[in-house]
Protein backbone atom coordinates (compact mmCIF):
# COMPACT_ATOMS: atom_id res chain seq x y z
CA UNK A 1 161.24 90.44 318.17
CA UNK A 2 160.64 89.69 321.58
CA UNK A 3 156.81 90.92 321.06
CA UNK A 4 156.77 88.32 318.09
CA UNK A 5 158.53 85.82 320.16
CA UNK A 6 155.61 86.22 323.22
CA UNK A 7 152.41 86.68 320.55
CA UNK A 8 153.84 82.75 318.91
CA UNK A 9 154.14 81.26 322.52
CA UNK A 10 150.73 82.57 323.79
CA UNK A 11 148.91 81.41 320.51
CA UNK A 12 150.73 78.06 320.59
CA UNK A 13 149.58 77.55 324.63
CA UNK A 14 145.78 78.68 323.21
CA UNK A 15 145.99 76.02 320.51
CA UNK A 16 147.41 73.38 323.16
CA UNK A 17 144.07 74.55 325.59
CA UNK A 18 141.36 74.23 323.13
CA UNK A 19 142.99 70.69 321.39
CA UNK A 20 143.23 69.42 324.92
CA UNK A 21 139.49 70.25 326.05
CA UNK A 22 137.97 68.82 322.46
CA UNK A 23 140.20 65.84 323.16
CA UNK A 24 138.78 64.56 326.37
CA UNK A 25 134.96 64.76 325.44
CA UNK A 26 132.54 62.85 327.50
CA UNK A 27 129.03 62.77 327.52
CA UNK A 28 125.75 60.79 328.52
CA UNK A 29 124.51 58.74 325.99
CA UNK A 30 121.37 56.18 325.84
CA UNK A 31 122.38 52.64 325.52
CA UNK A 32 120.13 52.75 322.52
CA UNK A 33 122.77 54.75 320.71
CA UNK A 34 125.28 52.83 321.25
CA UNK A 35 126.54 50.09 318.14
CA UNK A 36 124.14 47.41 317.62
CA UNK A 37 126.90 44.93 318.71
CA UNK A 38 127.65 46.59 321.92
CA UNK A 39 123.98 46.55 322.69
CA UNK A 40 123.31 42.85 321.68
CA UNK A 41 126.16 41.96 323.97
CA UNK A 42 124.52 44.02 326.84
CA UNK A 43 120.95 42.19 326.47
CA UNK A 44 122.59 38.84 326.23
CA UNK A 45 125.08 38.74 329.41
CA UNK A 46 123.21 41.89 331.86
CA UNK A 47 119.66 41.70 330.34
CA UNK A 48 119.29 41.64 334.59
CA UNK A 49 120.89 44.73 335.18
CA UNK A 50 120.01 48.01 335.98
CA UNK A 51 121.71 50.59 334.18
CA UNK A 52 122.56 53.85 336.01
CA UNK A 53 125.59 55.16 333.55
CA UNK A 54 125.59 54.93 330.07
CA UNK A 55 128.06 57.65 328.06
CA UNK A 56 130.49 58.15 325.51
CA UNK A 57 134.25 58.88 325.62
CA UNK A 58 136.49 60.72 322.86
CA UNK A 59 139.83 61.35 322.71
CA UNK A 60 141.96 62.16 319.41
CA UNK A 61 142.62 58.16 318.53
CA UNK A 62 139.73 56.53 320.60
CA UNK A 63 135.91 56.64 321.00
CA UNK A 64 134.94 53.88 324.00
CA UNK A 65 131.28 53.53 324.93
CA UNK A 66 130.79 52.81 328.77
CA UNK A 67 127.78 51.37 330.69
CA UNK A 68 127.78 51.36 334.30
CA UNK A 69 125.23 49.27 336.22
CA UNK A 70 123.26 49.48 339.68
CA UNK A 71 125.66 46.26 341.28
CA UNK A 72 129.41 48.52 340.29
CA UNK A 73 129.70 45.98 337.31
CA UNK A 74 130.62 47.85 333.86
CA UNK A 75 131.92 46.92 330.96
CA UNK A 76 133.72 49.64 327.83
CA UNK A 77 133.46 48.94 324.05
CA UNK A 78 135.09 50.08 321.62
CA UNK A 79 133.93 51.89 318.44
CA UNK A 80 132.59 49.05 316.78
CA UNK A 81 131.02 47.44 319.64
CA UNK A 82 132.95 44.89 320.35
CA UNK A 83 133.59 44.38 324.20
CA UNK A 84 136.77 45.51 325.55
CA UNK A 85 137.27 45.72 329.34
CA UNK A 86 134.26 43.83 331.42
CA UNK A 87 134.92 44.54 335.41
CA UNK A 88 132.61 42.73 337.79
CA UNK A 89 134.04 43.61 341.57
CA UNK A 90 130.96 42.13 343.20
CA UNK A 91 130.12 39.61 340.92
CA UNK A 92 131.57 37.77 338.10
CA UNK A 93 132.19 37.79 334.18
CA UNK A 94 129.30 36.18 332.94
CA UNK A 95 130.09 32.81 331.58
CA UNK A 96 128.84 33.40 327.70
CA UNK A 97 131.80 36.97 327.63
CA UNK A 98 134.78 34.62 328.71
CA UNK A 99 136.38 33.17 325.32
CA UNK A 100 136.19 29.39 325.76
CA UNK A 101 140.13 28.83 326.24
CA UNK A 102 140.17 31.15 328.94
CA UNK A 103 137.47 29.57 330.65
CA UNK A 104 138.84 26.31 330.61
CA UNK A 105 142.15 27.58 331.87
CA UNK A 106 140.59 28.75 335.33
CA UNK A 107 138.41 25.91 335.82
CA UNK A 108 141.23 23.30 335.47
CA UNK A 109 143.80 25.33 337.16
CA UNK A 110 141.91 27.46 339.32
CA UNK A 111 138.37 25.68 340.48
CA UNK A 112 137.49 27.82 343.39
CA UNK A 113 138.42 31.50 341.66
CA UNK A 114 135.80 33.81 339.70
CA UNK A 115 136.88 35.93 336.65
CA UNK A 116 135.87 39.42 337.76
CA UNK A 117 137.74 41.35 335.26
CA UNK A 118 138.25 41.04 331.63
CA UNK A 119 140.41 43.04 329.71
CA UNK A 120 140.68 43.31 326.03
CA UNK A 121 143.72 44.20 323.69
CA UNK A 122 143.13 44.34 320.13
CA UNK A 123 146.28 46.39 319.98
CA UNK A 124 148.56 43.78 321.71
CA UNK A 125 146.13 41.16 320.74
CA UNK A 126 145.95 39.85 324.18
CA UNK A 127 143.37 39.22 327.15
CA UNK A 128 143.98 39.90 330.49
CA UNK A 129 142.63 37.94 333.34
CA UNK A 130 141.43 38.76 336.82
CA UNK A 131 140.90 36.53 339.35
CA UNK A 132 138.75 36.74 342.47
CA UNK A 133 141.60 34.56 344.32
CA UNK A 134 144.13 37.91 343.21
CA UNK A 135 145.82 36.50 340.45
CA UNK A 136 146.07 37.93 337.05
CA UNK A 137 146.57 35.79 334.04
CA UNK A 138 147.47 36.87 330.55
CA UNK A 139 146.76 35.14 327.64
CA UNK A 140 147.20 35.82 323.79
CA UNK A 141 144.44 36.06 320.95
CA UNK A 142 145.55 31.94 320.04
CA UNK A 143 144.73 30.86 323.87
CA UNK A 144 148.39 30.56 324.64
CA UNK A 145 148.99 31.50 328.40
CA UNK A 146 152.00 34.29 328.34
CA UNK A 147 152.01 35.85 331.79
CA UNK A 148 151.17 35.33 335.15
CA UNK A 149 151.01 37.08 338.16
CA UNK A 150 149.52 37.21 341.89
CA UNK A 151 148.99 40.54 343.74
């Protein structure tokens, strides 16, 4: 019993290994593979940019495609394309990413800061907001400001 007992543990800890390994896959991929949307979005707001990462990230739920460029800016998308974290350290957001609400937010509120990170929730259905003056803003997918807070 006790041999049965060890076998069942030991092939249960294999399974775990080999389901964990497959479920944290990464690898280099061309921005030319990635979704058409991902790559329109890339040629509209860094056509400037140098890109020196470009890969693919799997887990069980999630596939996120991330481009890295020469300046430390990168942005992640998710399987479709669509943008979902943009994080500019050195620079800023580019102006055409920002939804319009959020935009107008900072400039009215905060004149002098720069967006430099962008954060997308479909999930929660929320943005989150960056600032280069340290404060992070939170808004929902309707515009409506719903959290607020300075590092």
């Amino acid at each position: 019993m006790k041999k049965l007992f060890a076998t069942l543990v030991c092939m249960v800890a294999l399974m775990a290994v080999s389901l964990t390994a497959k479920a944290d896959n990464e690898r280099a991929l061309p921005v030319t593979q990635f979704p058409q949307t991902a790559q329109q979005f890339i040629k509209q707001n860094f056509a400037n940019q140098k890109v020196v990462i470009s890969k693919v990230e799997t887990d069980f739920l999630e596939k996120v495609y991330v481009v890295i460029f020469s300046n430390g800016d990168n942005v992640e998308f998710y399987r479709d394309g669509e943008w979902k974290e943009i994080e500019c350290k050195y620079s800023q957001v580019p102006a055409g990413a920002v939804p319009s609400f959020i935009s107008k937010y900072v400039s009215e509120n905060y004149p002098d800061a720069k967006i430099i990170s962008l954060d997308k929730d479909k999930g929660d259905k929320e943005y989150e907001v960056k600032l280069s003056t340290r404060w992070e803003l939170k808004f929902d997918f309707k515009g409506n400001l719903i959290d607020l807070e300075n590092d």
